[in-house]
PDB file of N, CA and C in Angstrom:
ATOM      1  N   UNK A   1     -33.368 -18.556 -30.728  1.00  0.00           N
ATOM      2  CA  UNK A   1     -33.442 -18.045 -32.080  1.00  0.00           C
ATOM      3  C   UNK A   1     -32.030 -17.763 -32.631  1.00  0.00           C
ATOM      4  N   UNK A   2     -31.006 -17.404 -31.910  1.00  0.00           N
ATOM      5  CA  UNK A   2     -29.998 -17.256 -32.392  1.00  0.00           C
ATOM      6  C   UNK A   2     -28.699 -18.094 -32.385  1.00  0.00           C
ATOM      7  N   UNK A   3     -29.446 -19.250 -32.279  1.00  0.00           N
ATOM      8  CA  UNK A   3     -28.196 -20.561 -32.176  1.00  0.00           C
ATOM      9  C   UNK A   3     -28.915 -20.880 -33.740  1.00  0.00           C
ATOM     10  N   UNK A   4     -29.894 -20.542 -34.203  1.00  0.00           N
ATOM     11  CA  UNK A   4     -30.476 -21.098 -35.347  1.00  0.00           C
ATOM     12  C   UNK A   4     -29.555 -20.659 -36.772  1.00  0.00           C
ATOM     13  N   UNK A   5     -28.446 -19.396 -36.504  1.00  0.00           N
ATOM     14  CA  UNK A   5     -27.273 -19.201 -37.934  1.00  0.00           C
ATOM     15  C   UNK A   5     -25.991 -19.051 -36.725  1.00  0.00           C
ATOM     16  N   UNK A   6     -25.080 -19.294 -37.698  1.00  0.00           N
ATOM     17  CA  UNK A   6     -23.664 -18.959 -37.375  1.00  0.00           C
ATOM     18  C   UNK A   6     -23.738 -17.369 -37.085  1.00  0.00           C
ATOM     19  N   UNK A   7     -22.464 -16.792 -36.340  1.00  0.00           N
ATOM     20  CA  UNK A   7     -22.192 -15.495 -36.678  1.00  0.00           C
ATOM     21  C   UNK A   7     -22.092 -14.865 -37.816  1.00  0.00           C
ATOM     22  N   UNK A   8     -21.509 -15.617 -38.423  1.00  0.00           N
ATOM     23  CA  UNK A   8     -21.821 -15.055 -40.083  1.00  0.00           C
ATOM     24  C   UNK A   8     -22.370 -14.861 -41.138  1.00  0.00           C
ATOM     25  N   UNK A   9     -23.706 -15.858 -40.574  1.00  0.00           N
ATOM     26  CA  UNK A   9     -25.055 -15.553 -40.590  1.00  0.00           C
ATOM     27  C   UNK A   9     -25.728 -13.936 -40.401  1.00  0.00           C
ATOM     28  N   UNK A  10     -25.670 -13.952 -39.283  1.00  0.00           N
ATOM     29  CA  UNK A  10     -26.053 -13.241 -38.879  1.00  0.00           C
ATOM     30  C   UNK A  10     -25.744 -11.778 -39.026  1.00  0.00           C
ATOM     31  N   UNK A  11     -24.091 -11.850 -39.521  1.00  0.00           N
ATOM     32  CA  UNK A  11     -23.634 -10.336 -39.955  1.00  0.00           C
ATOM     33  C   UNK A  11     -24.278 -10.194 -41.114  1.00  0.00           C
ATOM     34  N   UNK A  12     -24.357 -11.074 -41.855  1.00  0.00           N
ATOM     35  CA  UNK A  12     -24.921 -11.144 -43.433  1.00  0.00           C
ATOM     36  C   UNK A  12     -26.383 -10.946 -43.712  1.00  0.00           C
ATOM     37  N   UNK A  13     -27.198 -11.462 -42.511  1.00  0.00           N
ATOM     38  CA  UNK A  13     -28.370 -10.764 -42.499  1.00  0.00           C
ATOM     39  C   UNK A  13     -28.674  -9.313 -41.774  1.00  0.00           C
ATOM     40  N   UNK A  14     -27.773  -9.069 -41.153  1.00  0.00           N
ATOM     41  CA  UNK A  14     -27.900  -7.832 -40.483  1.00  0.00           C
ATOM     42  C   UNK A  14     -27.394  -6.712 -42.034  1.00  0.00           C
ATOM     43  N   UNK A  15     -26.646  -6.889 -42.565  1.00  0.00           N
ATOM     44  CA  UNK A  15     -26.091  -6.310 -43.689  1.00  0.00           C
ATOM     45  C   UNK A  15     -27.346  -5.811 -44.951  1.00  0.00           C
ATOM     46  N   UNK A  16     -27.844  -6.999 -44.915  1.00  0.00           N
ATOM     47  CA  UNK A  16     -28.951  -6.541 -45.877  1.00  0.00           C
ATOM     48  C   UNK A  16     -30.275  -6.399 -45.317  1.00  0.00           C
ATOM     49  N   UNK A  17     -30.725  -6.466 -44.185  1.00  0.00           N
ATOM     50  CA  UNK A  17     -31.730  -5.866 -43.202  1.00  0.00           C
ATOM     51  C   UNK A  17     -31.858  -3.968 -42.780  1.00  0.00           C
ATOM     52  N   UNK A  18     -30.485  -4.221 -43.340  1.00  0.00           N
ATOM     53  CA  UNK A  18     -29.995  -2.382 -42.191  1.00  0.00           C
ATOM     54  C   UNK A  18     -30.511  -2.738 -40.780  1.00  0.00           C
ATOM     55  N   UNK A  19     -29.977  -3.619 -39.827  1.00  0.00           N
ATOM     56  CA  UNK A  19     -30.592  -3.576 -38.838  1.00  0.00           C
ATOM     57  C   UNK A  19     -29.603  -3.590 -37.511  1.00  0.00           C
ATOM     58  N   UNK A  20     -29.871  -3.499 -36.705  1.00  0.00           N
ATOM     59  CA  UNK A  20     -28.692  -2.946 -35.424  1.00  0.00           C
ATOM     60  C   UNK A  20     -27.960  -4.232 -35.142  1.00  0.00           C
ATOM     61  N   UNK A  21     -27.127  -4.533 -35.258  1.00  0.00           N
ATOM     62  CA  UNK A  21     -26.934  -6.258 -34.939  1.00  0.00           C
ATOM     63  C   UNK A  21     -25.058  -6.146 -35.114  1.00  0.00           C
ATOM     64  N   UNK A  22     -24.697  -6.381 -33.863  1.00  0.00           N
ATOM     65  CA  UNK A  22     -23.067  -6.410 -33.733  1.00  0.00           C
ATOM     66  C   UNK A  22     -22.570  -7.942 -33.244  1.00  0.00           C
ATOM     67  N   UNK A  23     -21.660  -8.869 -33.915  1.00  0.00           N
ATOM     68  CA  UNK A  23     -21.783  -9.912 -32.977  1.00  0.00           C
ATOM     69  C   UNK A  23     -20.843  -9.169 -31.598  1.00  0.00           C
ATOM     70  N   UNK A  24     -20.867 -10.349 -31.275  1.00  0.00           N
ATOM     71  CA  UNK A  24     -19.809 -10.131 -29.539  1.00  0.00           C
ATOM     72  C   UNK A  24     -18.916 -11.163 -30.249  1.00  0.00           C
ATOM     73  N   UNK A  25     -17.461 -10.284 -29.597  1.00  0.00           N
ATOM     74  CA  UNK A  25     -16.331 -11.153 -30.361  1.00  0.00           C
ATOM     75  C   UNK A  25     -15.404 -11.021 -29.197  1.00  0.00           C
ATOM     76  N   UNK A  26     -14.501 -12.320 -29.347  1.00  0.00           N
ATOM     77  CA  UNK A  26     -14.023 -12.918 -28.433  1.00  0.00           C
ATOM     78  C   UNK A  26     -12.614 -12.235 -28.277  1.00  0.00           C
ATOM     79  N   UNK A  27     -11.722 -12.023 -27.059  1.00  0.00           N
ATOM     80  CA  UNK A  27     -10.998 -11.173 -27.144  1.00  0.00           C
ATOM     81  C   UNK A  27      -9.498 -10.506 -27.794  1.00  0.00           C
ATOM     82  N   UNK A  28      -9.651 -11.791 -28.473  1.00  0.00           N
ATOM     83  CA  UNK A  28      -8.498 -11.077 -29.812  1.00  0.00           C
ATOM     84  C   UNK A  28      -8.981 -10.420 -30.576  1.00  0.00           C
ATOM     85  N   UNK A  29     -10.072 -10.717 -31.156  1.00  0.00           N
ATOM     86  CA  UNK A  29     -11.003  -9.930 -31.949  1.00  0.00           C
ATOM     87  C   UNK A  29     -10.842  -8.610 -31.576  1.00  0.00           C
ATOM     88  N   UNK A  30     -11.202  -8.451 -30.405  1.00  0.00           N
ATOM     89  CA  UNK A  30     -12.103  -6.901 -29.662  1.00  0.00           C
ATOM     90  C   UNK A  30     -10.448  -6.226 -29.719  1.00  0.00           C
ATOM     91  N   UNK A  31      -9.889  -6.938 -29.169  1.00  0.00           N
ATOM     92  CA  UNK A  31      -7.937  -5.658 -29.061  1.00  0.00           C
ATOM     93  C   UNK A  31      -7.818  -5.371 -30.930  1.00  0.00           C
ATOM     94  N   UNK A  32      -8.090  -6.278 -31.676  1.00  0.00           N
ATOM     95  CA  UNK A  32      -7.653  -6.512 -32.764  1.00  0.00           C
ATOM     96  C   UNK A  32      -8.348  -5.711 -33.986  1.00  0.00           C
ATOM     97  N   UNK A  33      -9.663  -5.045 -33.405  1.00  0.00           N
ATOM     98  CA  UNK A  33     -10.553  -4.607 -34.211  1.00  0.00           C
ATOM     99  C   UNK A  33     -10.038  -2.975 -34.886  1.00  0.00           C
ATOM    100  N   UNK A  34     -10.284  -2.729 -35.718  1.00  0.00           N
ATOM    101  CA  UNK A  34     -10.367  -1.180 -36.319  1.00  0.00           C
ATOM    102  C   UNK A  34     -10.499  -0.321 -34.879  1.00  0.00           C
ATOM    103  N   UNK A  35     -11.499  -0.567 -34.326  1.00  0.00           N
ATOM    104  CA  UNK A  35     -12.034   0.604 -33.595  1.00  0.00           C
ATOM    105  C   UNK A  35     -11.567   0.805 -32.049  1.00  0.00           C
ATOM    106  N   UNK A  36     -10.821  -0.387 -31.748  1.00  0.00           N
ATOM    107  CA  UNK A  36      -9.648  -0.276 -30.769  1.00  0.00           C
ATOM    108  C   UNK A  36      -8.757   0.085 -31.286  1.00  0.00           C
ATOM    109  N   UNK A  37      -8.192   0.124 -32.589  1.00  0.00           N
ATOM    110  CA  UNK A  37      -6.917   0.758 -32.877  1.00  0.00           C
ATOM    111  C   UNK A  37      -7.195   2.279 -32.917  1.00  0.00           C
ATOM    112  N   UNK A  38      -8.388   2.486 -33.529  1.00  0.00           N
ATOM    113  CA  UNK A  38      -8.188   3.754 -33.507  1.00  0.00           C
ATOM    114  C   UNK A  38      -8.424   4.613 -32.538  1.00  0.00           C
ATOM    115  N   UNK A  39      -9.611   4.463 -31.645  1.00  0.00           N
ATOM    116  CA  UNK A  39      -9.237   4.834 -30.317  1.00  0.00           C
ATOM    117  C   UNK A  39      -8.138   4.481 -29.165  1.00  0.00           C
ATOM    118  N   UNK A  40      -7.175   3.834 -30.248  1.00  0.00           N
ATOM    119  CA  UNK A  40      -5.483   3.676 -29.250  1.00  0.00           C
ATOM    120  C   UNK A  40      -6.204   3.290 -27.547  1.00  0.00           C
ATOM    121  N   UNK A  41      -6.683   2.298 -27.653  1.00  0.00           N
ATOM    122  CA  UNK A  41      -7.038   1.268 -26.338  1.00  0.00           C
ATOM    123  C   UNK A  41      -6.418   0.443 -26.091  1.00  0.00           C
ATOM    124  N   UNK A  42      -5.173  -0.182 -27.176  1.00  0.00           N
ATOM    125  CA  UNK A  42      -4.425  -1.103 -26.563  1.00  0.00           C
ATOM    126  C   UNK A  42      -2.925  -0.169 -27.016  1.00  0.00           C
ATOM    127  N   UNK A  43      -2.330   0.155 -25.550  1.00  0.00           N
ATOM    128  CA  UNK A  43      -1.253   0.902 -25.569  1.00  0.00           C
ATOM    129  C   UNK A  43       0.420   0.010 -25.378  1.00  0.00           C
ATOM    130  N   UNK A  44       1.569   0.303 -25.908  1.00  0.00           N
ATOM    131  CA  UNK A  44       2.575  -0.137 -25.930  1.00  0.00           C
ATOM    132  C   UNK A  44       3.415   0.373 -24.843  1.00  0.00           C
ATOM    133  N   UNK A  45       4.248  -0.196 -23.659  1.00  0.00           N
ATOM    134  CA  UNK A  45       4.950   0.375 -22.588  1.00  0.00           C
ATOM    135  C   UNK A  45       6.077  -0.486 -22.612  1.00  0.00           C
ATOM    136  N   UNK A  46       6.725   0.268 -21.949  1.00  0.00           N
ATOM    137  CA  UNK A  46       8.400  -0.522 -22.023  1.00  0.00           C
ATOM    138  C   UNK A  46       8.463  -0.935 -20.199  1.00  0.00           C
ATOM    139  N   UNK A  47       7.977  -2.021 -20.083  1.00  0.00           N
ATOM    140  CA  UNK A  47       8.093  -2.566 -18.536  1.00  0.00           C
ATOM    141  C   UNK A  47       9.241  -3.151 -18.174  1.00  0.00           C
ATOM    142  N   UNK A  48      10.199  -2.042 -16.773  1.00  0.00           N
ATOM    143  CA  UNK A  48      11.396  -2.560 -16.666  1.00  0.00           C
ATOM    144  C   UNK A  48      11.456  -3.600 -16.029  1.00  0.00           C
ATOM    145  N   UNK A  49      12.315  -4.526 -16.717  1.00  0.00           N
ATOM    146  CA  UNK A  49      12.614  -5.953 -16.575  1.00  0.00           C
ATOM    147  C   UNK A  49      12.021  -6.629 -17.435  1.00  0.00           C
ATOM    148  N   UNK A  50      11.576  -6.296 -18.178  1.00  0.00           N
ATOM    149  CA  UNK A  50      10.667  -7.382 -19.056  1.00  0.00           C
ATOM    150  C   UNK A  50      10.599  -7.026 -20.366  1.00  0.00           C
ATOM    151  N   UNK A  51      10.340  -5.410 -20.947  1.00  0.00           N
ATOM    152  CA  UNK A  51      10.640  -5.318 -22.255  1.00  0.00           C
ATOM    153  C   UNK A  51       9.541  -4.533 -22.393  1.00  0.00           C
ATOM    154  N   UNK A  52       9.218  -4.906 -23.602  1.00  0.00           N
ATOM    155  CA  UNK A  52       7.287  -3.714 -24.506  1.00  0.00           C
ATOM    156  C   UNK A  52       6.543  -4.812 -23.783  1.00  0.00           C
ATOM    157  N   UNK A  53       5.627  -4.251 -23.372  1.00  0.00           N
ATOM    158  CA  UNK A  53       4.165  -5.125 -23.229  1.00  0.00           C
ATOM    159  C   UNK A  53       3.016  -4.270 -23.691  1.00  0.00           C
ATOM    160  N   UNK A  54       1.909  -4.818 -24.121  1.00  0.00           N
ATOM    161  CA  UNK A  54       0.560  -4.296 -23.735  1.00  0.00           C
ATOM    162  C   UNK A  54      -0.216  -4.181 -23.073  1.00  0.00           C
ATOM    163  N   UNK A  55      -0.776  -3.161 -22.783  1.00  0.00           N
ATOM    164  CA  UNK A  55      -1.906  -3.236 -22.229  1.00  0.00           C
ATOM    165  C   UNK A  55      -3.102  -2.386 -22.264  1.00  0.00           C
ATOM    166  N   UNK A  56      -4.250  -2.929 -21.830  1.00  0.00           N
ATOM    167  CA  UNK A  56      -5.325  -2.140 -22.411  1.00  0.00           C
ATOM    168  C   UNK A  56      -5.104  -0.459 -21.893  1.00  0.00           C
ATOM    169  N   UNK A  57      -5.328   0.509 -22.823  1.00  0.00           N
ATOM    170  CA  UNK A  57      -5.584   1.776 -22.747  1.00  0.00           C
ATOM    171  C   UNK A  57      -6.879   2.288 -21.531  1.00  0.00           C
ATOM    172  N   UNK A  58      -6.564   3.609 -20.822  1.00  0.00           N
ATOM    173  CA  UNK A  58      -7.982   3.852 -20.596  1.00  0.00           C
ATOM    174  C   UNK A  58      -9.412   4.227 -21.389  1.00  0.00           C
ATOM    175  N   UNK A  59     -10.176   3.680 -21.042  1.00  0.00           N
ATOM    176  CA  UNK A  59     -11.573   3.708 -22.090  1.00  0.00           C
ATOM    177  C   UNK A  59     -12.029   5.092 -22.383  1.00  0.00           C
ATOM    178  N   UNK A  60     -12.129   5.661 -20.942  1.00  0.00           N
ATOM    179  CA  UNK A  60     -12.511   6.998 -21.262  1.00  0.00           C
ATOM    180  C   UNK A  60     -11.892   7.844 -21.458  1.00  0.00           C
ATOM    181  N   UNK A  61     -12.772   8.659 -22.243  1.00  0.00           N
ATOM    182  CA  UNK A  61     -11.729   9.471 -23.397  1.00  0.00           C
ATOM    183  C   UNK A  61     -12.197  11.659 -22.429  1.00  0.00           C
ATOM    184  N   UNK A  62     -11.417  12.101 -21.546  1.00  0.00           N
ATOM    185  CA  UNK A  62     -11.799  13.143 -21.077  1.00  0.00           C
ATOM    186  C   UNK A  62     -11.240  14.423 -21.854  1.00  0.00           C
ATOM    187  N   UNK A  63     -11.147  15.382 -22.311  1.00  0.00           N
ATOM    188  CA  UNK A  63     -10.863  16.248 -23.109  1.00  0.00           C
ATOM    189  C   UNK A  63      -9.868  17.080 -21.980  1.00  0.00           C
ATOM    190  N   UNK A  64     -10.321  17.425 -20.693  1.00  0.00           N
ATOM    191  CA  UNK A  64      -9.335  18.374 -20.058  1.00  0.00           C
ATOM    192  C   UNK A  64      -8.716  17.722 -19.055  1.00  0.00           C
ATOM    193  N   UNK A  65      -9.127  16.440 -18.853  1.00  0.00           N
ATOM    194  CA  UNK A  65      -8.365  15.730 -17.526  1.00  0.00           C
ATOM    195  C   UNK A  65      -7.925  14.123 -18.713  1.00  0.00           C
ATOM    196  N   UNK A  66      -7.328  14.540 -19.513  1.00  0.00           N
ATOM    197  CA  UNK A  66      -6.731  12.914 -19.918  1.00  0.00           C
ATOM    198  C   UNK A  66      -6.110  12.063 -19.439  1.00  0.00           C
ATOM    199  N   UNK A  67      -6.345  10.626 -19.339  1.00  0.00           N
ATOM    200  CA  UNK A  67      -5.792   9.738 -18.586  1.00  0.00           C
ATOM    201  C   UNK A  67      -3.918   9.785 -18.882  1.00  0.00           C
ATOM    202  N   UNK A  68      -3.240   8.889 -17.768  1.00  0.00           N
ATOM    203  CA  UNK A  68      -1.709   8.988 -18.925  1.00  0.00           C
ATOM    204  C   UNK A  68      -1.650   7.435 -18.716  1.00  0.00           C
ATOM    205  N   UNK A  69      -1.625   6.861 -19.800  1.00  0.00           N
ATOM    206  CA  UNK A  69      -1.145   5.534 -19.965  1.00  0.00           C
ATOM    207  C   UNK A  69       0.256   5.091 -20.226  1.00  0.00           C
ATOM    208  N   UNK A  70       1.327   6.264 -19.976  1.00  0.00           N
ATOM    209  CA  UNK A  70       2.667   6.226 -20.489  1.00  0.00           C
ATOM    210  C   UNK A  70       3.340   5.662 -19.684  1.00  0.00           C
ATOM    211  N   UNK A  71       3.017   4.967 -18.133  1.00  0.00           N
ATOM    212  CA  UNK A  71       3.985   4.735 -17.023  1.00  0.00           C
ATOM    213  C   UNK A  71       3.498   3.325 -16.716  1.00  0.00           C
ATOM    214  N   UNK A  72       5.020   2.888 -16.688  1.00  0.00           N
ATOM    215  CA  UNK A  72       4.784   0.849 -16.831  1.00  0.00           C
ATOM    216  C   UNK A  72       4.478   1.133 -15.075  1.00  0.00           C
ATOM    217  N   UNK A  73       4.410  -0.157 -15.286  1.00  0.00           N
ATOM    218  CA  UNK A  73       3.544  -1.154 -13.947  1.00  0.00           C
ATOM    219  C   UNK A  73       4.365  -1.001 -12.783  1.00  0.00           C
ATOM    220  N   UNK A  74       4.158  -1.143 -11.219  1.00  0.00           N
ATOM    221  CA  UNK A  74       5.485  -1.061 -10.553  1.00  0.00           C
ATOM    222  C   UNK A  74       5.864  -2.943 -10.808  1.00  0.00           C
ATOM    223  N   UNK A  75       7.042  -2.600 -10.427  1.00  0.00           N
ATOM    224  CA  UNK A  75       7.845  -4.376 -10.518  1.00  0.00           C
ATOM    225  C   UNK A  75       6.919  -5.231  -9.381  1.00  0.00           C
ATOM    226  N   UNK A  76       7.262  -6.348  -9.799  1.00  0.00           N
ATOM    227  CA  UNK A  76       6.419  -7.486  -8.865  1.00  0.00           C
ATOM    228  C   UNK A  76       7.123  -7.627  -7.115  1.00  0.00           C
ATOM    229  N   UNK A  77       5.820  -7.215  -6.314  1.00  0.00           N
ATOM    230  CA  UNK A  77       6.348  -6.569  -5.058  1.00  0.00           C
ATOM    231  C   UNK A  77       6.653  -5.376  -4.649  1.00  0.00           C
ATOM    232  N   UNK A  78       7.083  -4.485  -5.602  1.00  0.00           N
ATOM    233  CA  UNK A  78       7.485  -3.388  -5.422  1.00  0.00           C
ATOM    234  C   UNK A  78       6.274  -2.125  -4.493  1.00  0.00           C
ATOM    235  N   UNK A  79       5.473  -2.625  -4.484  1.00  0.00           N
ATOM    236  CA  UNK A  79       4.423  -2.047  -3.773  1.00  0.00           C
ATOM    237  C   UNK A  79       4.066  -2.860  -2.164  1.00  0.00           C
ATOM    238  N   UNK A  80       4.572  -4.164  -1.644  1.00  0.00           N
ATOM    239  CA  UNK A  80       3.754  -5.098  -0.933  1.00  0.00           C
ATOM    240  C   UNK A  80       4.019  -4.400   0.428  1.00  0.00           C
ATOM    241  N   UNK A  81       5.238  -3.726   0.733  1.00  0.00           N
ATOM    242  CA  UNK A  81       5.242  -3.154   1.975  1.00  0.00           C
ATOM    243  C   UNK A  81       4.389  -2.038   2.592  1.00  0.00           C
ATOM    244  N   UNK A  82       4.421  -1.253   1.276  1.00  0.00           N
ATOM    245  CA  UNK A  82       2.825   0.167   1.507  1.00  0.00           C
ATOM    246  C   UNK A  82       1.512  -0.481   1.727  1.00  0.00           C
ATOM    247  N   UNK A  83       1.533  -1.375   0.981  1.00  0.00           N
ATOM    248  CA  UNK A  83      -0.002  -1.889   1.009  1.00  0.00           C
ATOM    249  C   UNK A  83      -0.298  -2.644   2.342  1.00  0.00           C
ATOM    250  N   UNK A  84       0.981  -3.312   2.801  1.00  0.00           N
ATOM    251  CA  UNK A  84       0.556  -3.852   3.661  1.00  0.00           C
ATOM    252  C   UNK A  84       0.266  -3.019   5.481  1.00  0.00           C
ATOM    253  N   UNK A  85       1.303  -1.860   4.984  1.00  0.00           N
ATOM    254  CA  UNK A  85       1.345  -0.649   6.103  1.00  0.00           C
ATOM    255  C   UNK A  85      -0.258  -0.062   5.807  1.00  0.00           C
ATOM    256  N   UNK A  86      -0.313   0.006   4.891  1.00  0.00           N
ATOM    257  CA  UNK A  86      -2.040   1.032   4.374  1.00  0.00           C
ATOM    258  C   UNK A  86      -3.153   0.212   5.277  1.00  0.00           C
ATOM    259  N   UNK A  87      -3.190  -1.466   5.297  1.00  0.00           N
ATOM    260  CA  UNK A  87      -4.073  -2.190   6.214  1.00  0.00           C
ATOM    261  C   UNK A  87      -3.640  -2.246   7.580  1.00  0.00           C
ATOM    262  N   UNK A  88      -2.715  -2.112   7.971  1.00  0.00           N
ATOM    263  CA  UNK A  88      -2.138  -1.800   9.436  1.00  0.00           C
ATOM    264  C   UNK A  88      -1.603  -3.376   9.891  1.00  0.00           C
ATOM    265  N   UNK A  89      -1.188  -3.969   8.497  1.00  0.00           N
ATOM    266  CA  UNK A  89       0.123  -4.767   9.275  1.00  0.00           C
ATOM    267  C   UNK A  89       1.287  -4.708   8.987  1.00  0.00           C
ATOM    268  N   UNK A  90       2.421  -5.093   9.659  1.00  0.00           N
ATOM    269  CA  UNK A  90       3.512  -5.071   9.330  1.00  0.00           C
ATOM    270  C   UNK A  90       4.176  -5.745   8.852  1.00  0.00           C
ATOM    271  N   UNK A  91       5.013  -5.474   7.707  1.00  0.00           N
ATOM    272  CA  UNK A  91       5.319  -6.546   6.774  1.00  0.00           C
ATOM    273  C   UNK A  91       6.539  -7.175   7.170  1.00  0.00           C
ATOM    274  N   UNK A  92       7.614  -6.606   8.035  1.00  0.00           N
ATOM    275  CA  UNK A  92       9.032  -7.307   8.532  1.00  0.00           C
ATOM    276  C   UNK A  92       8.676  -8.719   9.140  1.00  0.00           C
ATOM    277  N   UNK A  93       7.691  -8.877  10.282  1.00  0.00           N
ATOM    278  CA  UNK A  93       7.684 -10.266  10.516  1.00  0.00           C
ATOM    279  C   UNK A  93       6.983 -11.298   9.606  1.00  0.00           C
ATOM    280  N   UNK A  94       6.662 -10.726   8.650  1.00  0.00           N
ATOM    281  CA  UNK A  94       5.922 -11.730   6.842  1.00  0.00           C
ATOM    282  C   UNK A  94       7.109 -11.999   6.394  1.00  0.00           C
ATOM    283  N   UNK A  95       7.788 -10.635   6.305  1.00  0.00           N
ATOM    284  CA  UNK A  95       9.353 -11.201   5.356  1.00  0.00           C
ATOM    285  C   UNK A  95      10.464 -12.112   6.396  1.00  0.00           C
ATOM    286  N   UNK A  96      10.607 -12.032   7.221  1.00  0.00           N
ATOM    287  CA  UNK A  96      10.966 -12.384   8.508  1.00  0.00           C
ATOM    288  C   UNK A  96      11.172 -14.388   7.885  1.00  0.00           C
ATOM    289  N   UNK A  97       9.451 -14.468   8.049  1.00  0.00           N
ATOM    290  CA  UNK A  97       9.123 -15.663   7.792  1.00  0.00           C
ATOM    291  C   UNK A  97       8.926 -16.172   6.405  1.00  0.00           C
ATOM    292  N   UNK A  98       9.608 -15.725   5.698  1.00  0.00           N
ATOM    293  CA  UNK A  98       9.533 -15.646   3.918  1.00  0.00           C
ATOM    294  C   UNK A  98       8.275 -15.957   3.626  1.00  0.00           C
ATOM    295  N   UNK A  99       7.029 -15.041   3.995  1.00  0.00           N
ATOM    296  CA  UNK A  99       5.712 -14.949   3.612  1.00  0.00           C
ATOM    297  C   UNK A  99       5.436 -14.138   2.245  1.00  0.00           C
ATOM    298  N   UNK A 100       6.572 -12.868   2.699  1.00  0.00           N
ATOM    299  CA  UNK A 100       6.470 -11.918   1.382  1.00  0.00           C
ATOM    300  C   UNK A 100       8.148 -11.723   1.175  1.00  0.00           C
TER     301      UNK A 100
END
Protein backbone atom coordinates (compact mmCIF):
# COMPACT_ATOMS: atom_id res chain seq x y z
CA UNK A 1 0.00 0.00 0.00
CA UNK A 2 2.65 2.31 0.46
CA UNK A 3 4.78 2.01 -2.63
CA UNK A 4 1.32 3.13 -4.15
CA UNK A 5 2.45 7.47 -3.45
CA UNK A 6 5.76 9.00 -3.20
CA UNK A 7 6.85 10.36 0.21
CA UNK A 8 5.37 13.37 -0.61
CA UNK A 9 2.44 11.91 -1.10
CA UNK A 10 2.11 10.79 1.72
CA UNK A 11 3.19 13.86 3.93
CA UNK A 12 0.46 15.65 2.00
CA UNK A 13 -2.06 13.23 2.85
CA UNK A 14 -1.07 12.85 6.28
CA UNK A 15 -1.39 16.81 6.48
CA UNK A 16 -4.89 16.95 5.62
CA UNK A 17 -6.00 13.61 7.33
CA UNK A 18 -4.53 14.86 10.86
CA UNK A 19 -3.16 11.52 10.97
CA UNK A 20 0.08 10.05 12.68
CA UNK A 21 2.32 9.51 9.68
CA UNK A 22 6.24 10.55 9.78
CA UNK A 23 8.23 9.49 6.72
CA UNK A 24 11.68 7.75 7.64
CA UNK A 25 14.37 9.89 6.23
CA UNK A 26 17.57 9.02 5.16
CA UNK A 27 20.53 10.16 7.10
CA UNK A 28 21.29 13.61 6.12
CA UNK A 29 17.91 14.34 6.56
CA UNK A 30 17.68 12.95 10.25
CA UNK A 31 21.34 15.08 11.42
CA UNK A 32 19.83 17.86 9.30
CA UNK A 33 16.35 18.09 10.70
CA UNK A 34 14.93 20.96 13.14
CA UNK A 35 14.63 18.52 15.85
CA UNK A 36 18.21 17.27 15.92
CA UNK A 37 19.31 20.70 16.01
CA UNK A 38 17.47 21.50 18.64
CA UNK A 39 18.03 18.80 20.83
CA UNK A 40 21.93 19.56 19.95
CA UNK A 41 22.44 15.67 18.81
CA UNK A 42 24.90 16.44 16.40
CA UNK A 43 27.80 17.98 18.47
CA UNK A 44 31.02 19.94 17.19
CA UNK A 45 34.66 18.73 18.74
CA UNK A 46 38.01 19.81 17.94
CA UNK A 47 39.82 16.24 17.29
CA UNK A 48 43.57 16.51 17.80
CA UNK A 49 45.16 15.98 14.61
CA UNK A 50 42.46 16.43 12.49
CA UNK A 51 40.51 19.61 13.28
CA UNK A 52 36.28 20.14 14.13
CA UNK A 53 34.49 17.03 13.42
CA UNK A 54 31.05 15.80 14.18
CA UNK A 55 29.56 13.67 15.83
CA UNK A 56 26.40 12.37 16.95
CA UNK A 57 25.42 13.77 20.50
CA UNK A 58 24.16 11.50 23.31
CA UNK A 59 20.38 10.74 22.82
CA UNK A 60 19.51 10.67 26.23
CA UNK A 61 18.72 13.56 27.74
CA UNK A 62 19.29 12.90 32.00
CA UNK A 63 18.59 16.00 34.13
CA UNK A 64 21.11 15.10 37.12
CA UNK A 65 23.62 12.76 35.51
CA UNK A 66 24.21 14.58 31.95
CA UNK A 67 26.16 12.99 29.42
CA UNK A 68 29.57 15.16 28.40
CA UNK A 69 30.04 15.15 24.78
CA UNK A 70 32.91 17.79 25.06
CA UNK A 71 36.00 15.27 24.84
CA UNK A 72 37.36 14.28 21.24
CA UNK A 73 38.07 10.71 20.45
CA UNK A 74 41.42 9.09 21.65
CA UNK A 75 43.94 9.22 18.46
CA UNK A 76 44.03 6.16 16.21
CA UNK A 77 45.76 3.43 18.43
CA UNK A 78 46.07 5.35 21.21
CA UNK A 79 44.10 2.88 23.20
CA UNK A 80 45.42 -0.70 21.39
CA UNK A 81 47.87 -1.56 24.17
CA UNK A 82 45.08 -1.38 27.21
CA UNK A 83 42.74 -3.15 25.25
CA UNK A 84 44.85 -5.58 24.34
CA UNK A 85 46.28 -6.04 28.16
CA UNK A 86 42.27 -5.91 29.27
CA UNK A 87 41.96 -9.48 27.01
CA UNK A 88 45.18 -10.86 28.43
CA UNK A 89 47.46 -10.52 25.50
CA UNK A 90 50.41 -8.88 25.07
CA UNK A 91 50.87 -6.40 22.70
CA UNK A 92 55.03 -6.08 22.44
CA UNK A 93 55.33 -9.31 20.45
CA UNK A 94 52.19 -7.82 17.86
CA UNK A 95 54.28 -4.68 17.66
CA UNK A 96 57.42 -6.69 17.60
CA UNK A 97 55.98 -8.17 14.37
CA UNK A 98 54.37 -4.90 12.99
CA UNK A 99 50.86 -6.45 13.71
CA UNK A 100 49.92 -3.31 15.72
Amino acid sequence: MFRERTRDEWEAFAGEHDCCLEPVLDLDEALGSELVAARGMVVELDQPGIGKVKQVGAPIRLSRTPADTTGAAPALGADTDAVLREVGIDPQPLRDEGVV
